[in-house]
Protein backbone atom coordinates (compact mmCIF):
# COMPACT_ATOMS: atom_id res chain seq x y z
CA UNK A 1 6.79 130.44 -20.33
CA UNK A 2 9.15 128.37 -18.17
CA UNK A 3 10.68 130.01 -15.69
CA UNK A 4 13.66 128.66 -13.93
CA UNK A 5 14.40 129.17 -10.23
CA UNK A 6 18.14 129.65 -9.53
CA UNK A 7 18.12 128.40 -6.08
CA UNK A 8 16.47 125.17 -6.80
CA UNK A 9 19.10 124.19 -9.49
CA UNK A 10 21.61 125.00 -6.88
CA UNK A 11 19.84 122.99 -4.57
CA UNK A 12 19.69 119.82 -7.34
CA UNK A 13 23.08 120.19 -8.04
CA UNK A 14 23.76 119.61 -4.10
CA UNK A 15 21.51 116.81 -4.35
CA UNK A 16 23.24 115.46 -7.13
CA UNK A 17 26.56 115.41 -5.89
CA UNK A 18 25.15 113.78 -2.43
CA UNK A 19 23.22 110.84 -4.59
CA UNK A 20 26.80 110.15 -6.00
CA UNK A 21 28.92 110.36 -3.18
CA UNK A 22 26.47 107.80 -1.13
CA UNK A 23 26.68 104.93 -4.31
CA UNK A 24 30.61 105.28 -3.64
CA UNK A 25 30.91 104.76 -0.32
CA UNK A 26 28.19 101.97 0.38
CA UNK A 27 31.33 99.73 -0.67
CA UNK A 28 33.23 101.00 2.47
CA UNK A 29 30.43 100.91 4.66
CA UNK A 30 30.04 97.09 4.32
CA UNK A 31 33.73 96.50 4.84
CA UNK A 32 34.62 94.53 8.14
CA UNK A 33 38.60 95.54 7.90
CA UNK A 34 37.84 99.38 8.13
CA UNK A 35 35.26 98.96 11.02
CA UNK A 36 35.88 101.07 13.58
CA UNK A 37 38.68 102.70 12.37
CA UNK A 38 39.04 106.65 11.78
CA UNK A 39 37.74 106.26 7.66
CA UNK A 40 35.20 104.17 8.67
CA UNK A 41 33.80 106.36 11.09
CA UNK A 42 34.10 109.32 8.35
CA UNK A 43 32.39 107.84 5.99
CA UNK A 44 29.48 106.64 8.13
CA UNK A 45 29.41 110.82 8.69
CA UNK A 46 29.46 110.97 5.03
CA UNK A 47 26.91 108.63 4.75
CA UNK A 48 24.13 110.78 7.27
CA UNK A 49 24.84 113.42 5.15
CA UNK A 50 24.81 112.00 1.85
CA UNK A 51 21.15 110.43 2.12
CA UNK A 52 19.66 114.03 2.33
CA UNK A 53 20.21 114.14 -1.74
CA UNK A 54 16.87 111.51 -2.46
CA UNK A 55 14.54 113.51 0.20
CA UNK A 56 16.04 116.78 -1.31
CA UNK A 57 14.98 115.66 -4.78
CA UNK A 58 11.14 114.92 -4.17
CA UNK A 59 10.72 118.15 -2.43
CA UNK A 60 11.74 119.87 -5.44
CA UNK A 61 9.32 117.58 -7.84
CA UNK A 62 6.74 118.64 -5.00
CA UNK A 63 7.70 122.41 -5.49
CA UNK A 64 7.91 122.64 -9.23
CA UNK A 65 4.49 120.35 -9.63
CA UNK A 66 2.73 121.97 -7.14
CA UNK A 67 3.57 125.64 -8.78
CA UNK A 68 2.95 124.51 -12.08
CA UNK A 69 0.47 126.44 -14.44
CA UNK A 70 -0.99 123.03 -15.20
CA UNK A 71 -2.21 122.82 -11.12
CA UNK A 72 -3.96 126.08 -10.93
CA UNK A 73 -7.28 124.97 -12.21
């Protein structure tokens, strides 16, 4: 029986939605005219938290392996 744990969707949506959002704004990073100007400096903020979605993603294949039935030998 596979049973699904709500918080750990919620938590791979979030991840998700980070993954996408840093793949957009690696363009802007890169960009000499916006350096050091107020969008630059929000998306570099955007950036810190955006690379938390890859990390956030292998702890949940960690999770879900490591409580599989399969494991518990």
């Amino acid at each position: 029986m596979n049973k699904r744990i709500l918080y750990l969707d919620y938590l791979r949506s979030f991840a998700i939605i980070m993954v996408l959002a840093l793949h957009c704004i690696s363009d802007y990073m890169v960009r000499a005219d916006l350096f050091g100007s107020v969008s630059w400096y929000a998306f570099l903020a955007l950036n810190a938290l955006a690379r938390t979605g890859v990390p956030i993603f292998l702890m949940i294949s960690g999770c879900l392996i490591l409580s599989s039935e399969k494991t518990d030998n």
